[in-house]
PDB file of N, CA and C in Angstrom:
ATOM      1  N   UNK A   1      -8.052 -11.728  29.791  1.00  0.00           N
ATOM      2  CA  UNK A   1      -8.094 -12.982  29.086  1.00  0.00           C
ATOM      3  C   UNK A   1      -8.833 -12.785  27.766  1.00  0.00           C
ATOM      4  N   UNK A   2      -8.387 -13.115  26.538  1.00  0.00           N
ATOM      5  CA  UNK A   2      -9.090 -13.200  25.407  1.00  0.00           C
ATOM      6  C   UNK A   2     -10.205 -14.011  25.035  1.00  0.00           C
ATOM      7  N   UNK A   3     -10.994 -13.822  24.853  1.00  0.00           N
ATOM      8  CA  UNK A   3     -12.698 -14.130  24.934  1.00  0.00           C
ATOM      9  C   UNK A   3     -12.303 -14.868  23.243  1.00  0.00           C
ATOM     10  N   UNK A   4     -12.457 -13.950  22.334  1.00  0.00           N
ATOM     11  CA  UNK A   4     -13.276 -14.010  21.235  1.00  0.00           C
ATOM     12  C   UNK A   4     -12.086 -13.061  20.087  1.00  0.00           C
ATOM     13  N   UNK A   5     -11.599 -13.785  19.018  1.00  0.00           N
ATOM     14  CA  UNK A   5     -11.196 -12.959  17.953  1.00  0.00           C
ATOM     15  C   UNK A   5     -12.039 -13.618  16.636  1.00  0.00           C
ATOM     16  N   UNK A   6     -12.233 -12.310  15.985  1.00  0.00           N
ATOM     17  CA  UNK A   6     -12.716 -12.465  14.777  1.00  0.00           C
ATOM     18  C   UNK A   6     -12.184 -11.425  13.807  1.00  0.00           C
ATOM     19  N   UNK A   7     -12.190 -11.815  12.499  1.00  0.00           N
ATOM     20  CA  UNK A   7     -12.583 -10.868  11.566  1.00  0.00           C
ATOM     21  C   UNK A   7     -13.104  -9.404  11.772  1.00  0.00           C
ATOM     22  N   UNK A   8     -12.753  -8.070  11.285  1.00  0.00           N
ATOM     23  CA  UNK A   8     -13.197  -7.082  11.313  1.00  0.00           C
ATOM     24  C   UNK A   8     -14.202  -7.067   9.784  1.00  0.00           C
ATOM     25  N   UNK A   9     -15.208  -6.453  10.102  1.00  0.00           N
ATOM     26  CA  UNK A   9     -16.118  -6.353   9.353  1.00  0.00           C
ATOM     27  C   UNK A   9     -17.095  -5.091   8.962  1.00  0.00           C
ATOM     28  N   UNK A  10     -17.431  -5.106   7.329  1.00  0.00           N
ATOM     29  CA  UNK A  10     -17.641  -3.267   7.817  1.00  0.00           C
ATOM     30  C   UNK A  10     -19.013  -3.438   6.272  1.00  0.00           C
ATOM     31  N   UNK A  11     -19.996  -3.070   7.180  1.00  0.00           N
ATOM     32  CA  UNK A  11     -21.264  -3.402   6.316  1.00  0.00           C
ATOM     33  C   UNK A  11     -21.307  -4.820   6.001  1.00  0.00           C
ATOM     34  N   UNK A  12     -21.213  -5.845   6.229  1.00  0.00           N
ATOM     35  CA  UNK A  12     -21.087  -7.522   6.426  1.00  0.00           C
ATOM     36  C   UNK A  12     -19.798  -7.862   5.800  1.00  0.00           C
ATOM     37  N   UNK A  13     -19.085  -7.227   5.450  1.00  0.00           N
ATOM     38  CA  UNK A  13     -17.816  -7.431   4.913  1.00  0.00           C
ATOM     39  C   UNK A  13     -16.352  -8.022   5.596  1.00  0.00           C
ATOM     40  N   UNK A  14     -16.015  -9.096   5.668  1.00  0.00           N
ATOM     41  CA  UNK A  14     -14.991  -9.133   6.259  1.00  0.00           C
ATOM     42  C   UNK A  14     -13.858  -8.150   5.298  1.00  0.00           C
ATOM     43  N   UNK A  15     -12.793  -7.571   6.663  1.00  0.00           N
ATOM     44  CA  UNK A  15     -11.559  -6.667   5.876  1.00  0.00           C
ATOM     45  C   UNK A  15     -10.426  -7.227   5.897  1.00  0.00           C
ATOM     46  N   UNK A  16      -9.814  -7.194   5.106  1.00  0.00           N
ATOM     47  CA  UNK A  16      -8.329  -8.495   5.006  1.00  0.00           C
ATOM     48  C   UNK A  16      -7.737  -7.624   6.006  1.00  0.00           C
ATOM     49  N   UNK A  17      -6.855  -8.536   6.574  1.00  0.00           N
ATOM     50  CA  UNK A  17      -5.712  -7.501   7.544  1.00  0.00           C
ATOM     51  C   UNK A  17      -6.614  -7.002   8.686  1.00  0.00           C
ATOM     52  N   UNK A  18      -7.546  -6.872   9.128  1.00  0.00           N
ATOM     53  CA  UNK A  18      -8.256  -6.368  10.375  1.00  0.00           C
ATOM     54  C   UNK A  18      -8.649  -7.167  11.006  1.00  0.00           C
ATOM     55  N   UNK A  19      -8.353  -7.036  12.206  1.00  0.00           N
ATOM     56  CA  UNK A  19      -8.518  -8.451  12.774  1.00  0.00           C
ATOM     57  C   UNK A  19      -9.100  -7.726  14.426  1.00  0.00           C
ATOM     58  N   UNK A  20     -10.364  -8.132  15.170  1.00  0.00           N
ATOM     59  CA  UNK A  20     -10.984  -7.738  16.352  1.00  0.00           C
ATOM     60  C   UNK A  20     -10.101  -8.917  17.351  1.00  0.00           C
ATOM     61  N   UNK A  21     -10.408  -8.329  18.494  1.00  0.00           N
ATOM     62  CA  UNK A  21      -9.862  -9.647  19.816  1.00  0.00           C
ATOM     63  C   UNK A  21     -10.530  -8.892  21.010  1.00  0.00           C
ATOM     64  N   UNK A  22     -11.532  -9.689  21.280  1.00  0.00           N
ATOM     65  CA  UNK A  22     -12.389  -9.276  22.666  1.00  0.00           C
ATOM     66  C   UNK A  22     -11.646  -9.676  23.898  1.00  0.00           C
ATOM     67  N   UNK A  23     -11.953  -9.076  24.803  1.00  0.00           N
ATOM     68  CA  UNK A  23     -11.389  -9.686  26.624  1.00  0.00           C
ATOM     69  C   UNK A  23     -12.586  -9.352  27.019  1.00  0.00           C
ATOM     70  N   UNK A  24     -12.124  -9.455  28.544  1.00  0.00           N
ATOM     71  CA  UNK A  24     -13.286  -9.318  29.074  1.00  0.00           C
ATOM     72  C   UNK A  24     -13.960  -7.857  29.136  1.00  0.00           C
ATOM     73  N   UNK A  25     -13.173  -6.599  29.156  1.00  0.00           N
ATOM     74  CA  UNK A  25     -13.778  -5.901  29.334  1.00  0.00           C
ATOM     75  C   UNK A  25     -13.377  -4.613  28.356  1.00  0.00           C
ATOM     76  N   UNK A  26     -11.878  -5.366  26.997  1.00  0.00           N
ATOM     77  CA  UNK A  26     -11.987  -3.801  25.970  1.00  0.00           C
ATOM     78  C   UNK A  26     -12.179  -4.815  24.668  1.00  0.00           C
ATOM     79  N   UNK A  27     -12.458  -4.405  23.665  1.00  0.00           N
ATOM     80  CA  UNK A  27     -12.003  -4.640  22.174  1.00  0.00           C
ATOM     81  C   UNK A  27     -10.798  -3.757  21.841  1.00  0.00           C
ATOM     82  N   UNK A  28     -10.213  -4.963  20.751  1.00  0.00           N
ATOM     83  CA  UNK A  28      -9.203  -4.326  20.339  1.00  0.00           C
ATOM     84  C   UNK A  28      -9.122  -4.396  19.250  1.00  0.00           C
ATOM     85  N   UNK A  29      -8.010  -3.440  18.294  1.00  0.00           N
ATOM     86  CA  UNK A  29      -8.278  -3.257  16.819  1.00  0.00           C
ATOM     87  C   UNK A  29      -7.186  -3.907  16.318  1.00  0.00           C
ATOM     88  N   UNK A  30      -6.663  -4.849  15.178  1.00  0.00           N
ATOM     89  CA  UNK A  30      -5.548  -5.603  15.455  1.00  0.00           C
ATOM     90  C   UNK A  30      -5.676  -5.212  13.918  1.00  0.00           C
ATOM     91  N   UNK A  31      -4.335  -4.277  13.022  1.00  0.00           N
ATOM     92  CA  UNK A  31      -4.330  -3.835  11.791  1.00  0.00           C
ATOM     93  C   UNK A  31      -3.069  -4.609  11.174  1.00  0.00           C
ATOM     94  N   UNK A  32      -2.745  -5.133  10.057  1.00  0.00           N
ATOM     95  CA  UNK A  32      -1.320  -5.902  10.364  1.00  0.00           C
ATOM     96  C   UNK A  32      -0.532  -5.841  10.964  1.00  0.00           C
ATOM     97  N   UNK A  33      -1.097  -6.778  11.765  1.00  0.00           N
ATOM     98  CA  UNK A  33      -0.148  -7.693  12.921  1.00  0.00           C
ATOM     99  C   UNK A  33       0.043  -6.755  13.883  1.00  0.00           C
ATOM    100  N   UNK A  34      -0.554  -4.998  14.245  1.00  0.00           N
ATOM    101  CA  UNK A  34      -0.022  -4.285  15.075  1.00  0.00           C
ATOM    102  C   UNK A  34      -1.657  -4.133  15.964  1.00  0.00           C
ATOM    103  N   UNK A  35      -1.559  -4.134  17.144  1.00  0.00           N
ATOM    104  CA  UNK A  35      -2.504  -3.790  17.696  1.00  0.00           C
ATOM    105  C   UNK A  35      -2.696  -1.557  18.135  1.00  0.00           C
ATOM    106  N   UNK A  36      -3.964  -1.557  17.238  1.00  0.00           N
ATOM    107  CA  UNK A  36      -3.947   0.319  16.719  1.00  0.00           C
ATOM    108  C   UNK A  36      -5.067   1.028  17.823  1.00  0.00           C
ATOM    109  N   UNK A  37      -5.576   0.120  17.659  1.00  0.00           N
ATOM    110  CA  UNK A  37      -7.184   0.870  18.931  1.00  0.00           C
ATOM    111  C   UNK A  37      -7.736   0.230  20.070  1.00  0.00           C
ATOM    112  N   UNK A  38      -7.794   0.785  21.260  1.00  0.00           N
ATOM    113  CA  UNK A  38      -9.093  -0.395  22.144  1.00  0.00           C
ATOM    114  C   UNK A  38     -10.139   0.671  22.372  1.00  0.00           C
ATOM    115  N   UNK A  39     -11.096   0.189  22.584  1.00  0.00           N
ATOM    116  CA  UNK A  39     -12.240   0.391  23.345  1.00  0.00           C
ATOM    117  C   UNK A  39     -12.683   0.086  24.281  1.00  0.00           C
ATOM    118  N   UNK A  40     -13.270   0.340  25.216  1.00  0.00           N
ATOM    119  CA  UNK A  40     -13.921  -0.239  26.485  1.00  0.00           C
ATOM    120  C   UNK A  40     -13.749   0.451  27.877  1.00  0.00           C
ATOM    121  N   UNK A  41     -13.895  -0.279  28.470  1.00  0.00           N
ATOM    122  CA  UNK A  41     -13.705   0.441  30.135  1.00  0.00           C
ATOM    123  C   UNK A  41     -12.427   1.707  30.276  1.00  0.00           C
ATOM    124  N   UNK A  42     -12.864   2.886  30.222  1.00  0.00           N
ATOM    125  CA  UNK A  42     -11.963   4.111  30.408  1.00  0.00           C
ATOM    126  C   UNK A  42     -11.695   4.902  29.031  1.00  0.00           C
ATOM    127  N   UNK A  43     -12.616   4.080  27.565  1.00  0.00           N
ATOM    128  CA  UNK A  43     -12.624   4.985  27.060  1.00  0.00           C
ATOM    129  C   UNK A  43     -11.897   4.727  25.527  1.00  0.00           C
ATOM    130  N   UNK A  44     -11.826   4.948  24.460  1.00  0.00           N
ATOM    131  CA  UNK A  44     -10.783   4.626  23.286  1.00  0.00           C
ATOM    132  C   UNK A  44      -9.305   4.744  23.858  1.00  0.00           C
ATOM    133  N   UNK A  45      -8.275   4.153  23.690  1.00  0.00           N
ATOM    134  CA  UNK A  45      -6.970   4.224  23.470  1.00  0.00           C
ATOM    135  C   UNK A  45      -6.460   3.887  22.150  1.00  0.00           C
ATOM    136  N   UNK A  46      -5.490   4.702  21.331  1.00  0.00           N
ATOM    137  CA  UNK A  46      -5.003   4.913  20.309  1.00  0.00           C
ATOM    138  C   UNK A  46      -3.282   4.547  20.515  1.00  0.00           C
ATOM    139  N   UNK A  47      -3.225   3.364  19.348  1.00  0.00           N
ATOM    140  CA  UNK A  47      -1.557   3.658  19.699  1.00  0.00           C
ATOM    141  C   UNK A  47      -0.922   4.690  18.873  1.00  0.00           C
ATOM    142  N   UNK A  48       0.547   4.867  18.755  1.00  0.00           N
ATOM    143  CA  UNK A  48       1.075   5.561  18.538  1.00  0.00           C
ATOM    144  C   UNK A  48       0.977   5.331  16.872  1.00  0.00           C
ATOM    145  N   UNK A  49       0.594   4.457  16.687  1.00  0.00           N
ATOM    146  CA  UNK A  49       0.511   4.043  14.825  1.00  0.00           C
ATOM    147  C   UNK A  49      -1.104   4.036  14.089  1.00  0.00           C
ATOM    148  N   UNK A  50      -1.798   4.240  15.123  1.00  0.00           N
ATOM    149  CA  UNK A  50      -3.411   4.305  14.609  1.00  0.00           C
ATOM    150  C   UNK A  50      -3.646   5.182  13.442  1.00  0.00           C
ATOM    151  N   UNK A  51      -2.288   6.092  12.914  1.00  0.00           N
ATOM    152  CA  UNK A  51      -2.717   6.615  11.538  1.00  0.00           C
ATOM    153  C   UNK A  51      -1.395   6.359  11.030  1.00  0.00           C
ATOM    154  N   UNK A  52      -1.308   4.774  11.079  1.00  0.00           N
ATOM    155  CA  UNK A  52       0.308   5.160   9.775  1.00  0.00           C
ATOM    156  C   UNK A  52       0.143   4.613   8.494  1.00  0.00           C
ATOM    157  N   UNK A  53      -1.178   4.571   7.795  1.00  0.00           N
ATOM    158  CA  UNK A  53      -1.543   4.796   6.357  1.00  0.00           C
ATOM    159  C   UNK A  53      -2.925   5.277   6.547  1.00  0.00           C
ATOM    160  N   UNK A  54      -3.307   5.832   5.571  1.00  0.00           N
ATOM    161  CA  UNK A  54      -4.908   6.135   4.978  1.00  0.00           C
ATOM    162  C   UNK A  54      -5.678   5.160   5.671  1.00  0.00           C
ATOM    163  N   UNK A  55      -5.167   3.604   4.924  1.00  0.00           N
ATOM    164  CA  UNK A  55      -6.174   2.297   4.985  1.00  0.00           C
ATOM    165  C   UNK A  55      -6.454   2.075   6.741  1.00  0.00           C
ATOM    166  N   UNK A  56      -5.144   2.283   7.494  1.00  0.00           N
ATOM    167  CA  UNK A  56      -4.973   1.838   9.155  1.00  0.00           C
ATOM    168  C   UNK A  56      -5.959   3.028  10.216  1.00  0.00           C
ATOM    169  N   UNK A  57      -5.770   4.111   9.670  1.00  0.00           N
ATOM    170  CA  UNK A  57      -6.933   5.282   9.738  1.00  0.00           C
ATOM    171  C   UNK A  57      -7.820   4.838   9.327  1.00  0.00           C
ATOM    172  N   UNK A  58      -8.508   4.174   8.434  1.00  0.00           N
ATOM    173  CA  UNK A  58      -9.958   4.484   7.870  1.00  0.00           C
ATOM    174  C   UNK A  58     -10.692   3.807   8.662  1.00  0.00           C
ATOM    175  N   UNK A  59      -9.918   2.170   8.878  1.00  0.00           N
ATOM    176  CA  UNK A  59     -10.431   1.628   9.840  1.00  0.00           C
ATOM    177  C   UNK A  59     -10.640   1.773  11.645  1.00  0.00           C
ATOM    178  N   UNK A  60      -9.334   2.300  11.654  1.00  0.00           N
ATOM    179  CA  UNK A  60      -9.495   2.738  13.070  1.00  0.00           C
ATOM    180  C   UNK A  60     -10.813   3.674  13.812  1.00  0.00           C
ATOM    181  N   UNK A  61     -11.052   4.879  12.197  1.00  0.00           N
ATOM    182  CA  UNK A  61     -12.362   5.442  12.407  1.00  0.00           C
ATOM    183  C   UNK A  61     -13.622   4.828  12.529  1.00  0.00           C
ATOM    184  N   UNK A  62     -13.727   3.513  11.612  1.00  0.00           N
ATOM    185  CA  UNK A  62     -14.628   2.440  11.544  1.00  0.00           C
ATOM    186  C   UNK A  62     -14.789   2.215  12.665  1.00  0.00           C
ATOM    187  N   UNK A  63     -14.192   1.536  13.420  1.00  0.00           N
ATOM    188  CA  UNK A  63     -14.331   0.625  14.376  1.00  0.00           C
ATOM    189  C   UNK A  63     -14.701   1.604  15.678  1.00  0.00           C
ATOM    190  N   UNK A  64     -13.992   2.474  15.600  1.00  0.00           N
ATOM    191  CA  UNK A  64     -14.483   3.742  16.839  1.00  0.00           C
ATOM    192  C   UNK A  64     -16.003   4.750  16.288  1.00  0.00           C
ATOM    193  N   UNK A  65     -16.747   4.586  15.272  1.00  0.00           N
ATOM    194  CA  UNK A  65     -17.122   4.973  14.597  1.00  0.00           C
ATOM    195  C   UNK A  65     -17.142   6.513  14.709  1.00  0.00           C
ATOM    196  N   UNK A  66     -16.314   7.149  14.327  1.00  0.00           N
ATOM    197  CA  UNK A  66     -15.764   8.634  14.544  1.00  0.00           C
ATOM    198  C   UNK A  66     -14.918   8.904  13.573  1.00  0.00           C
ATOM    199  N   UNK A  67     -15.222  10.063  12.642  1.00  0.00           N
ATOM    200  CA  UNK A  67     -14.256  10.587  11.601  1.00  0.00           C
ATOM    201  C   UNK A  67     -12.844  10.613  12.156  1.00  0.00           C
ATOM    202  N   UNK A  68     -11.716  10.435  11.173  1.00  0.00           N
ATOM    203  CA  UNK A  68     -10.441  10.769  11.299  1.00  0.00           C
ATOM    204  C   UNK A  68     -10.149  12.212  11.672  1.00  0.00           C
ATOM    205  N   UNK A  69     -10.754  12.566  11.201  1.00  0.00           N
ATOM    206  CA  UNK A  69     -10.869  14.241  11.616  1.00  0.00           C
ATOM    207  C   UNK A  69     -11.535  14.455  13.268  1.00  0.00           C
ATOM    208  N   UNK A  70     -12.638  13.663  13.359  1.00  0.00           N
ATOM    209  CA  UNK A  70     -13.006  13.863  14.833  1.00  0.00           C
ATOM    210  C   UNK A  70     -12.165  13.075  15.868  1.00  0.00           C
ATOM    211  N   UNK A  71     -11.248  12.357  15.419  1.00  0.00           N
ATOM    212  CA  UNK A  71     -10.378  11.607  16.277  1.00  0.00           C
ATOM    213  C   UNK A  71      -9.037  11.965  16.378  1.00  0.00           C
ATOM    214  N   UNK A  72      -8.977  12.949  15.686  1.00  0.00           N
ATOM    215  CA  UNK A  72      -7.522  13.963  15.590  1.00  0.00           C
ATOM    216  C   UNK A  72      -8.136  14.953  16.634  1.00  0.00           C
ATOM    217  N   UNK A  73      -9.486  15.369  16.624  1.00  0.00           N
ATOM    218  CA  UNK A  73      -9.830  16.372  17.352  1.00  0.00           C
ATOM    219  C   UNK A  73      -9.737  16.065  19.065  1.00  0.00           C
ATOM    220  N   UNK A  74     -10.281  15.091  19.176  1.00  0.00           N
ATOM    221  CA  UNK A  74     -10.721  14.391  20.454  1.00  0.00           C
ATOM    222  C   UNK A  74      -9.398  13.522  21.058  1.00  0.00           C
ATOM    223  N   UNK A  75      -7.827  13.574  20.207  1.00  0.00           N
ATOM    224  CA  UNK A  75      -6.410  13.530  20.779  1.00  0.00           C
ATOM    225  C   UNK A  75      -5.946  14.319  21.545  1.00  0.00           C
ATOM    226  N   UNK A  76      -6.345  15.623  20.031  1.00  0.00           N
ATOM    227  CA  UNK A  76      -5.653  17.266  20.225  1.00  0.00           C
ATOM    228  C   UNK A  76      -6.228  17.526  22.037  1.00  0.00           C
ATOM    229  N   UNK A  77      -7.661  17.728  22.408  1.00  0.00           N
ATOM    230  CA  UNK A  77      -8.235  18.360  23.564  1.00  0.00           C
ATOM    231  C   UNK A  77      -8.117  16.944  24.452  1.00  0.00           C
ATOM    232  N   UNK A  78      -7.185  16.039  24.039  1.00  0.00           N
ATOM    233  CA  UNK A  78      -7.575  14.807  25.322  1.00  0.00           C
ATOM    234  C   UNK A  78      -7.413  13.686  26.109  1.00  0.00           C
ATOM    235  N   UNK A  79      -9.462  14.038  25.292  1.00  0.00           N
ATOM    236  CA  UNK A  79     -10.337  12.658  25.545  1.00  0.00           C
ATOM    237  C   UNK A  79      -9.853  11.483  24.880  1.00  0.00           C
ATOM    238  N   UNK A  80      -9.163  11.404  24.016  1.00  0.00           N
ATOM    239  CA  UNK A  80      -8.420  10.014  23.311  1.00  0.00           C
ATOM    240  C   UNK A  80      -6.927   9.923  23.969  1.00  0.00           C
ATOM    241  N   UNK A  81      -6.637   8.945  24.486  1.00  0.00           N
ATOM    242  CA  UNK A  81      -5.482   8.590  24.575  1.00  0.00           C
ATOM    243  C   UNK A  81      -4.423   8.160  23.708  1.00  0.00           C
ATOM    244  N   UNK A  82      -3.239   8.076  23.964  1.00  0.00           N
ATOM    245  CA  UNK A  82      -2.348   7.821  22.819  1.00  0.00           C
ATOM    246  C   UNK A  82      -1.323   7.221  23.680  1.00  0.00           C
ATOM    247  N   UNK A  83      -0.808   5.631  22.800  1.00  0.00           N
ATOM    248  CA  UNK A  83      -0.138   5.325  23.757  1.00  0.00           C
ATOM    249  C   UNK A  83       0.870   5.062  22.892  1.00  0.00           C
ATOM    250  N   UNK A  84       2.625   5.036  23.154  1.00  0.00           N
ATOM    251  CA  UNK A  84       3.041   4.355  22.028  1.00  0.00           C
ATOM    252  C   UNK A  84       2.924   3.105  21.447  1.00  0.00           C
ATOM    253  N   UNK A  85       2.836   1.946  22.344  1.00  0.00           N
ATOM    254  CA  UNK A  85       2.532   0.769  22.072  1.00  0.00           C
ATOM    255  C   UNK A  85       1.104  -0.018  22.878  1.00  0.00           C
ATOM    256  N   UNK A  86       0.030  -0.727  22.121  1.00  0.00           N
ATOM    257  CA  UNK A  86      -0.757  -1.150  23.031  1.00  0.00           C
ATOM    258  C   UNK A  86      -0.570  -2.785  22.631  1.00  0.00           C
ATOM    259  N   UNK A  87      -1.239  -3.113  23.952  1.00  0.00           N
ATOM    260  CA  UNK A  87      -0.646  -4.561  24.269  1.00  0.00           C
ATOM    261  C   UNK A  87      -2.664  -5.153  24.640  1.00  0.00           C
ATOM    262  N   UNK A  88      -2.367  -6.419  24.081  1.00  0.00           N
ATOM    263  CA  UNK A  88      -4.031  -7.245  24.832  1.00  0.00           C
ATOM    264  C   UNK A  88      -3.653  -7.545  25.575  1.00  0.00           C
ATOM    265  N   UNK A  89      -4.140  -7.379  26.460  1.00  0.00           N
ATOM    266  CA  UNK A  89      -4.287  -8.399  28.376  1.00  0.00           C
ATOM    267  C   UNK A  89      -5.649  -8.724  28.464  1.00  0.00           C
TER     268      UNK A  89
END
């Protein structure tokens, strides 16, 4: 169930186009109109579009706070999941 959406924000900044949506137990990263990252119980999940520009990457690193480079790394050996499409529940 969705708790809470807000604004993504980065040093008090709201970011146009980034948009958070809490449940009960992941956050999610909502980049135009596509949902790109969660967090929470079991770990980051990445969709299949979490790098389809610079800008959708930069944030995705934001919000996971982990270089693009360390989140390419942590795909390659893994620990990040990749899904093609992620969905809020």
């Amino acid at each position: 169930m969705i708790r809470k959406i807000e604004q993504f924000t980065w040093e008090g900044r709201p970011i146009v186009n980034q948009i958070v949506v809490m449940t009960d137990d992941h956050m999610f990263l909502v980049s135009y109109g596509k949902v790109v990252a969660s967090k929470g119980i079991g770990g980051p999940i990445l969709s299949a579009d979490w790098d389809h520009s610079k800008t959708t990457a930069k944030y995705v690193s934001r919000f996971l706070n982990r270089s693009v480079k360390e989140i390419r790394e942590l795909i390659a050996d893994g620990t990040f999941s990749i899904m093609p499409e992620l969905t809020i529940r």
